[in-house]
PDB file of N, CA and C in Angstrom:
ATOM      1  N   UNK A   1       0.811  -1.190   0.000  1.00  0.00           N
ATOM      2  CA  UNK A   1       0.000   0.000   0.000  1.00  0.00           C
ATOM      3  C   UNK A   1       0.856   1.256   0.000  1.00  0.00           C
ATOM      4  N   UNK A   2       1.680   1.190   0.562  1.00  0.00           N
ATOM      5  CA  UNK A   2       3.152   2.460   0.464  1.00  0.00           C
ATOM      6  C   UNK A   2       3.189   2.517  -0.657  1.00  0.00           C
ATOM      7  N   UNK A   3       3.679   1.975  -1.464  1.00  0.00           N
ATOM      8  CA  UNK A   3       4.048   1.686  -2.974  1.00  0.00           C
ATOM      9  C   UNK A   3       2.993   2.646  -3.711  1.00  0.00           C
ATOM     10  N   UNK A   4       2.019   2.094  -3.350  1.00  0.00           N
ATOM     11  CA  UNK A   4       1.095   2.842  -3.936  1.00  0.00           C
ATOM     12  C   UNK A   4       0.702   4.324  -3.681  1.00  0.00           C
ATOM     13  N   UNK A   5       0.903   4.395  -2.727  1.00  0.00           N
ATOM     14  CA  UNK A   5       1.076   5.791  -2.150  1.00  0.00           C
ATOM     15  C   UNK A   5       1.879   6.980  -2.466  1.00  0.00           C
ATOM     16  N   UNK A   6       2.869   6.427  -2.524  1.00  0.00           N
ATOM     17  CA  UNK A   6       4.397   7.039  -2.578  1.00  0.00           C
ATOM     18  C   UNK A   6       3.940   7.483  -4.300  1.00  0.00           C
ATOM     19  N   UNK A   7       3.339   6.462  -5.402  1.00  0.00           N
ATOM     20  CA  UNK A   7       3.290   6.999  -6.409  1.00  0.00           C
ATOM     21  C   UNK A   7       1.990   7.899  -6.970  1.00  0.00           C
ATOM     22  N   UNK A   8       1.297   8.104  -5.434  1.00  0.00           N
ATOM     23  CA  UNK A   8       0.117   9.004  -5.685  1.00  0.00           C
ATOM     24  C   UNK A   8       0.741  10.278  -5.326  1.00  0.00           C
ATOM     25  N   UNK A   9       1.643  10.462  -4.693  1.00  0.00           N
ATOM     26  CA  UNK A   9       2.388  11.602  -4.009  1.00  0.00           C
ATOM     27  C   UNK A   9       2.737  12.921  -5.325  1.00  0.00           C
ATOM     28  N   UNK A  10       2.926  12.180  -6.453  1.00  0.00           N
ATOM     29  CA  UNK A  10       3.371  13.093  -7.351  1.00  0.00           C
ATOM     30  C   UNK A  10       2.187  14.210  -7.814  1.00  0.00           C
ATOM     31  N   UNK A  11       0.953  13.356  -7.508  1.00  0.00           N
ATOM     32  CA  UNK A  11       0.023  14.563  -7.909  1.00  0.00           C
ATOM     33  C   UNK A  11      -0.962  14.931  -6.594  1.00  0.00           C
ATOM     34  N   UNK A  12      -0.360  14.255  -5.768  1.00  0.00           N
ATOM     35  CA  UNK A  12      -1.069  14.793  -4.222  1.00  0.00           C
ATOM     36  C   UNK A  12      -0.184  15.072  -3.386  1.00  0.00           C
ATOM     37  N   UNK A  13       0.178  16.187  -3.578  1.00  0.00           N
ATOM     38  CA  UNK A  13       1.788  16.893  -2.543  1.00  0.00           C
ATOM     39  C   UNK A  13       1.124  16.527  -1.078  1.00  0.00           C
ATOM     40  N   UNK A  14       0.003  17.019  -0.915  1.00  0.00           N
ATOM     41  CA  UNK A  14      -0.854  17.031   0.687  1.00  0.00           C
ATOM     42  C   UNK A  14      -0.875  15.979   1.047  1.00  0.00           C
ATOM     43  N   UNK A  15      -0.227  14.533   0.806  1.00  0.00           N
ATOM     44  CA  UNK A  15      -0.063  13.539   1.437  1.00  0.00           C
ATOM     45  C   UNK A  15       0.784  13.317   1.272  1.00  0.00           C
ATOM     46  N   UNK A  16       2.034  13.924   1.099  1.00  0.00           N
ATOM     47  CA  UNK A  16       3.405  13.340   1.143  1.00  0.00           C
ATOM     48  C   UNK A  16       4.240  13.023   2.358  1.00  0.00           C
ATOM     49  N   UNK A  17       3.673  14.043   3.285  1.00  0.00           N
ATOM     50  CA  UNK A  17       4.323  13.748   4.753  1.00  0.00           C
ATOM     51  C   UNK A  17       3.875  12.971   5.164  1.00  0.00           C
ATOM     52  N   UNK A  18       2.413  12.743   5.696  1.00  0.00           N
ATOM     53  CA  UNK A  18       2.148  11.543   6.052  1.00  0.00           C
ATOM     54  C   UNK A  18       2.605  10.290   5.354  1.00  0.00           C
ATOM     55  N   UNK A  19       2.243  10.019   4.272  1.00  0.00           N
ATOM     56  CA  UNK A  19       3.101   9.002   3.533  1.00  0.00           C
ATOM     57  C   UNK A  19       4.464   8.513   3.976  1.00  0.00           C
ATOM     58  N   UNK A  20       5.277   9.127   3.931  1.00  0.00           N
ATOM     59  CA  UNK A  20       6.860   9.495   3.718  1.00  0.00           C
ATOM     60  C   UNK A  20       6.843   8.944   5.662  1.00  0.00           C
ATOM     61  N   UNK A  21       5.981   9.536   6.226  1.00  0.00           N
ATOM     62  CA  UNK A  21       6.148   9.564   7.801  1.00  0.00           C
ATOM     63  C   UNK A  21       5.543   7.623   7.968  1.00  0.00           C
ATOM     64  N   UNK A  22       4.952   7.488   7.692  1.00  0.00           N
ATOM     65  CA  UNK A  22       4.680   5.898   7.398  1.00  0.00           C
ATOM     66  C   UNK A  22       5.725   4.841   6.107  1.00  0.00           C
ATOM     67  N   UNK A  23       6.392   5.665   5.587  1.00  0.00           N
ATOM     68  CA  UNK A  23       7.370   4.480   5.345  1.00  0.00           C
ATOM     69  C   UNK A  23       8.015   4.418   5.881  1.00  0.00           C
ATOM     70  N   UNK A  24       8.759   5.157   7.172  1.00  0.00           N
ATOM     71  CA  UNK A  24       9.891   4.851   7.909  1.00  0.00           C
ATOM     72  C   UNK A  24       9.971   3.483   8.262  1.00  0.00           C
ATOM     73  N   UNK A  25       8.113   3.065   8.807  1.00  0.00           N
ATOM     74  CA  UNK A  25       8.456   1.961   9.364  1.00  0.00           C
ATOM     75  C   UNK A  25       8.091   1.099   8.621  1.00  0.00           C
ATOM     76  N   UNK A  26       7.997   0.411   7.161  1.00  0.00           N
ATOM     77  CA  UNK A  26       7.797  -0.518   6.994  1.00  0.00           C
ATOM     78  C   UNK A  26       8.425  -1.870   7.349  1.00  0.00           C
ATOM     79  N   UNK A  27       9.343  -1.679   7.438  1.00  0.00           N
ATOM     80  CA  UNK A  27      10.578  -2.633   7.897  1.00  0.00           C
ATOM     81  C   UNK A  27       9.860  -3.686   8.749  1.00  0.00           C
ATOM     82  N   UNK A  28       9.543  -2.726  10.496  1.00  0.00           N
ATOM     83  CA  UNK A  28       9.096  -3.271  11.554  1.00  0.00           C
ATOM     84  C   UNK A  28       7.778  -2.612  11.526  1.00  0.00           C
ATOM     85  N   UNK A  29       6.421  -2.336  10.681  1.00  0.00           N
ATOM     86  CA  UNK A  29       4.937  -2.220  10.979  1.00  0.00           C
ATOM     87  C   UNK A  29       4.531  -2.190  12.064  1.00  0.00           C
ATOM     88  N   UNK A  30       3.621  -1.336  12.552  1.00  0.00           N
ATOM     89  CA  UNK A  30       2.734  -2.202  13.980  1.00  0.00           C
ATOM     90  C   UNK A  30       1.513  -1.991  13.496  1.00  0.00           C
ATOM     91  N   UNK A  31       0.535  -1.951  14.424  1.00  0.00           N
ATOM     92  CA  UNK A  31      -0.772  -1.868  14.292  1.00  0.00           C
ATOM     93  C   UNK A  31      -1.560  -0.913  13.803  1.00  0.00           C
ATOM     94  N   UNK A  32      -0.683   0.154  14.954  1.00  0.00           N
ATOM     95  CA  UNK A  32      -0.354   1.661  14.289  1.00  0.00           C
ATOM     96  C   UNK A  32      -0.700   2.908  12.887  1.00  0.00           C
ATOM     97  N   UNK A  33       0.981   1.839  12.570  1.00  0.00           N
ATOM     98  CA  UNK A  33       1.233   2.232  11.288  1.00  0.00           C
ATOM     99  C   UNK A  33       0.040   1.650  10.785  1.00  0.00           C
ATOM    100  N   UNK A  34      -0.719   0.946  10.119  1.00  0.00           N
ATOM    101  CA  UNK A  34      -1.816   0.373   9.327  1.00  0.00           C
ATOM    102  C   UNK A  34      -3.021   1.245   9.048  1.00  0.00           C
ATOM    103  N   UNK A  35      -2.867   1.547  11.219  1.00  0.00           N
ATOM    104  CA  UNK A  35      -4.337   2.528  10.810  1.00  0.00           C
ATOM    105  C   UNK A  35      -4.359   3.939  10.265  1.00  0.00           C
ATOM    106  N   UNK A  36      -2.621   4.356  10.370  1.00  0.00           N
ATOM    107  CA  UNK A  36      -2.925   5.779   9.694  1.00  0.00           C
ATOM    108  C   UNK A  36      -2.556   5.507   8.081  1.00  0.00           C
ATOM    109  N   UNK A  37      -2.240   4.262   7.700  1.00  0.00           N
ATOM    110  CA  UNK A  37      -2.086   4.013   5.880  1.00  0.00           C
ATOM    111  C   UNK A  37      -3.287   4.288   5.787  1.00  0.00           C
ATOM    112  N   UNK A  38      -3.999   3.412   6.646  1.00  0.00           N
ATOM    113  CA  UNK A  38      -6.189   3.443   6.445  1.00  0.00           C
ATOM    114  C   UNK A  38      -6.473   4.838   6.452  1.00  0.00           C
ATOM    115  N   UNK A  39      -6.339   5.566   7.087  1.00  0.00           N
ATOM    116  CA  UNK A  39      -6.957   6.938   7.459  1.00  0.00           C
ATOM    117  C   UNK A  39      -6.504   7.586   6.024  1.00  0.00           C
ATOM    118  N   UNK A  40      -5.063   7.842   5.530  1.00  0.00           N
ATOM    119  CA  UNK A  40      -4.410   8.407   4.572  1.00  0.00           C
ATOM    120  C   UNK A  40      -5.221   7.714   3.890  1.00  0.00           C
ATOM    121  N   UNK A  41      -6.022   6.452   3.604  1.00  0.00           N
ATOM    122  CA  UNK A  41      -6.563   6.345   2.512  1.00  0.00           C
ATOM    123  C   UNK A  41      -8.213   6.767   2.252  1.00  0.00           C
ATOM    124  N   UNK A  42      -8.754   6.712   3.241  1.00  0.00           N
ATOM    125  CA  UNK A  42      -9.793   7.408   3.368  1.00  0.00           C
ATOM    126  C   UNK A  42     -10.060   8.611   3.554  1.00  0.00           C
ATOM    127  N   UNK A  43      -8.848   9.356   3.844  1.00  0.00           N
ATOM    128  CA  UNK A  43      -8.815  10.835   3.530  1.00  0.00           C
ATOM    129  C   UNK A  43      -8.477  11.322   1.751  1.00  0.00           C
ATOM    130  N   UNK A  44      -8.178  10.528   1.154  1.00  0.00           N
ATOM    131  CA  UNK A  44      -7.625  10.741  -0.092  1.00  0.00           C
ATOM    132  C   UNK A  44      -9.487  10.333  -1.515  1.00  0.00           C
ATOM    133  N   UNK A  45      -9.830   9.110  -0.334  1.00  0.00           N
ATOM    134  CA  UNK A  45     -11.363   9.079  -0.990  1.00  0.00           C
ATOM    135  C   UNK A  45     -12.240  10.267  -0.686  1.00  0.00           C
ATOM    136  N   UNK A  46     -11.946  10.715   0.474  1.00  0.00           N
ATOM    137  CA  UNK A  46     -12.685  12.184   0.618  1.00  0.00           C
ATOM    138  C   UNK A  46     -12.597  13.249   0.016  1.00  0.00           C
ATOM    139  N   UNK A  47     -11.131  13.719  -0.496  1.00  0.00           N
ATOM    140  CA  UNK A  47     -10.718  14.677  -1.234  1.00  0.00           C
ATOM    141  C   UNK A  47     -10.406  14.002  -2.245  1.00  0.00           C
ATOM    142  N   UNK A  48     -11.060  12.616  -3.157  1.00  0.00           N
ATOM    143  CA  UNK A  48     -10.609  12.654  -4.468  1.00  0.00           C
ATOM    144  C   UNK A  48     -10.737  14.428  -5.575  1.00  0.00           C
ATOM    145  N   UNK A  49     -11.237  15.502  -5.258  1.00  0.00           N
ATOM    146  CA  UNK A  49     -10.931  16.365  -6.402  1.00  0.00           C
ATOM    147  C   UNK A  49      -9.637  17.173  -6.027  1.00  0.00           C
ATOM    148  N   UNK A  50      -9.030  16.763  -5.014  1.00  0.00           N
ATOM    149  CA  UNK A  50      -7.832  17.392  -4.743  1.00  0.00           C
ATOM    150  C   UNK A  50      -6.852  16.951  -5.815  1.00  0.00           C
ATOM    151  N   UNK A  51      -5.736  18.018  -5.996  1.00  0.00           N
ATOM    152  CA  UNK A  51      -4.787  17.296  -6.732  1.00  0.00           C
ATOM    153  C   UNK A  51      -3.905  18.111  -7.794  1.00  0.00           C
ATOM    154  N   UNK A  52      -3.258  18.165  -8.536  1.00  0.00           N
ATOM    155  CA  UNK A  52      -2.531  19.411  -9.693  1.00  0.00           C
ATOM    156  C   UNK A  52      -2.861  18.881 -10.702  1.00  0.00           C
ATOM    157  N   UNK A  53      -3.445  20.006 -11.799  1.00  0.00           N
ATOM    158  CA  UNK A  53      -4.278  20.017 -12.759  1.00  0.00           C
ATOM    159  C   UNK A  53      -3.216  21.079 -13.523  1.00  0.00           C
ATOM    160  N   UNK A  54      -3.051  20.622 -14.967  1.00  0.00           N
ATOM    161  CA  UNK A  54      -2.806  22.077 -15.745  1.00  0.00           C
ATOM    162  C   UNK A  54      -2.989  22.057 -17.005  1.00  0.00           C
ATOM    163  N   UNK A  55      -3.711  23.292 -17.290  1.00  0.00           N
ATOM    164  CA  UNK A  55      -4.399  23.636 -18.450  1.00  0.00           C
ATOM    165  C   UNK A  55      -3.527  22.938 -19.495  1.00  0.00           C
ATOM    166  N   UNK A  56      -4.388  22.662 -20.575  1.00  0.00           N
ATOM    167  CA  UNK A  56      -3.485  22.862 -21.675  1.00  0.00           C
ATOM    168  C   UNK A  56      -3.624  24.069 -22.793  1.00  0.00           C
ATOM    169  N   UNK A  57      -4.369  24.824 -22.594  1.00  0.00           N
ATOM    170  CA  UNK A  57      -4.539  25.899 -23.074  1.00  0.00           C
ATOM    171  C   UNK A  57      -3.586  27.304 -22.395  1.00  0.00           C
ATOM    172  N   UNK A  58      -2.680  27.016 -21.474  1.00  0.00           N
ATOM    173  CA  UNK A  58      -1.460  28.106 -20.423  1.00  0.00           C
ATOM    174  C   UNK A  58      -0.302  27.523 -21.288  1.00  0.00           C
ATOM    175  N   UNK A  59       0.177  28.967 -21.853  1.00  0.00           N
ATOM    176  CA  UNK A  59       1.559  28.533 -22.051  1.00  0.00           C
ATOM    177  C   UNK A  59       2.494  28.453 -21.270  1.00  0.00           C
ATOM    178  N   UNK A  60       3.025  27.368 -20.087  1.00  0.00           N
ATOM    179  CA  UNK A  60       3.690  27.366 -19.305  1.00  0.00           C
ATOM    180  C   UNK A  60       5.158  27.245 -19.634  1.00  0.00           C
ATOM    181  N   UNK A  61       5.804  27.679 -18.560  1.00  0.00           N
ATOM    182  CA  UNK A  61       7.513  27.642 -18.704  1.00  0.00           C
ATOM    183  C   UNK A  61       8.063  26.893 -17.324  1.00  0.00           C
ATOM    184  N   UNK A  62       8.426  25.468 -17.806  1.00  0.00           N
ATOM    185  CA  UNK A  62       8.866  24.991 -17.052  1.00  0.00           C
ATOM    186  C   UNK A  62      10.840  25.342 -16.718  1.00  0.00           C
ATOM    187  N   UNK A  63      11.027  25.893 -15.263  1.00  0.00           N
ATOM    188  CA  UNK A  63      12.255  26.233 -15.070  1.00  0.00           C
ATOM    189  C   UNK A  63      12.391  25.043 -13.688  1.00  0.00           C
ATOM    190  N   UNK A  64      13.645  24.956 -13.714  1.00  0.00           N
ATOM    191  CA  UNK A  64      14.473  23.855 -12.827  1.00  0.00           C
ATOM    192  C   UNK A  64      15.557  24.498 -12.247  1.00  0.00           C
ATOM    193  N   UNK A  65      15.365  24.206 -10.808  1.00  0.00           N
ATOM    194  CA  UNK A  65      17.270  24.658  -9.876  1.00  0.00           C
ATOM    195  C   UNK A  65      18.160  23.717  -9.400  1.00  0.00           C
ATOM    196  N   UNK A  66      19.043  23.904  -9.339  1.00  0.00           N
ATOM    197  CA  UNK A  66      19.842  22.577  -8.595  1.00  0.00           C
ATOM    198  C   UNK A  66      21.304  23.602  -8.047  1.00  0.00           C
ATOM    199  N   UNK A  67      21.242  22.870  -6.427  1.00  0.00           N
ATOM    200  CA  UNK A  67      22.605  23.713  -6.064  1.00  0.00           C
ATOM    201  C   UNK A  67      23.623  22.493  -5.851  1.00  0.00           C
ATOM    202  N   UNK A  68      23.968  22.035  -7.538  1.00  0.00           N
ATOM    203  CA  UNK A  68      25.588  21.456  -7.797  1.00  0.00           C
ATOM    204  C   UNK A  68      26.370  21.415  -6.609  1.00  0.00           C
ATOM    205  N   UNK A  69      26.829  22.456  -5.987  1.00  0.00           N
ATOM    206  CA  UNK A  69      27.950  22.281  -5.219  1.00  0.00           C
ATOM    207  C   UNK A  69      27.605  22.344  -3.656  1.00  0.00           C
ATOM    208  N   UNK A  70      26.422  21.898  -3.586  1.00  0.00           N
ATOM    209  CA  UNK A  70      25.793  21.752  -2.092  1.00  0.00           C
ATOM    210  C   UNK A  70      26.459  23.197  -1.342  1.00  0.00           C
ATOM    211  N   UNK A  71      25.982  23.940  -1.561  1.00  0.00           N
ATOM    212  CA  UNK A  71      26.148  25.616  -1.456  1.00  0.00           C
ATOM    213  C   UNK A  71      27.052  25.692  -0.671  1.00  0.00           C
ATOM    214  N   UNK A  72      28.597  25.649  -2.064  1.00  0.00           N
ATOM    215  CA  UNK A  72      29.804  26.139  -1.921  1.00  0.00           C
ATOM    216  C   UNK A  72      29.824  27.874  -1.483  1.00  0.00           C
ATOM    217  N   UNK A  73      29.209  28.198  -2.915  1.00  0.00           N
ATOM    218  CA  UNK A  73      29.225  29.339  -2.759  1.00  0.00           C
ATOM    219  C   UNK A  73      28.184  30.092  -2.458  1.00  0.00           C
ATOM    220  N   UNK A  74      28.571  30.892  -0.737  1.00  0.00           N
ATOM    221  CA  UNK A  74      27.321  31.286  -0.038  1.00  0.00           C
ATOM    222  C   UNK A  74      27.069  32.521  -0.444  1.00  0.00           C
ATOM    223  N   UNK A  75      27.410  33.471  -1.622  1.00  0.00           N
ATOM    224  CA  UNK A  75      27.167  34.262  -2.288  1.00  0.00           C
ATOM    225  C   UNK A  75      26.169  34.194  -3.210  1.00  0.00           C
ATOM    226  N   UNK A  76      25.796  32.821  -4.027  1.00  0.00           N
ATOM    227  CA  UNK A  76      24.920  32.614  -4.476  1.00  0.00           C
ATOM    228  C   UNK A  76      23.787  32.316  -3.853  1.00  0.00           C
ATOM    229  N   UNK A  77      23.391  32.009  -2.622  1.00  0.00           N
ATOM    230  CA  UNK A  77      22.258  31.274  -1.605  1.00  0.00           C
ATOM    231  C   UNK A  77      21.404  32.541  -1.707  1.00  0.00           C
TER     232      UNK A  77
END
């Protein structure tokens, strides 16, 4: 069910922590962990219209960052 989760995450940011906070333990599960996978999943049937949507009629500009040098230079930050 993680699995599955983890790849709903890309278009449901609003469950990524919880998610992410429940795979720590898959390893060792408890009872716990199960019932908030359950809850995360019945919260996600509640807000099925949640989610990122984009036009295709917006001319969008997709831009990307990356700090290469794990911020060598603190002039650039």
């Amino acid at each position: 069910m993680i699995g599955s989760l983890l790849y709903l995450t890309a278009s449901r940011p609003d469950i990524c922590f919880s998610v992410g906070l429940c795979a720590r333990y898959q390893a060792a599960p408890k009872e716990s962990h199960m019932k908030a996978v359950k809850h995360i999943i019945k919260y996600i049937g509640g807000t099925s219209e949640y989610g990122l949507f984009y036009s295709a009629e917006i001319n969008l500009h997709l831009a990307g960052y990356c700090d290469a040098d794990w911020a060598g230079n603190l002039d650039d930050c």
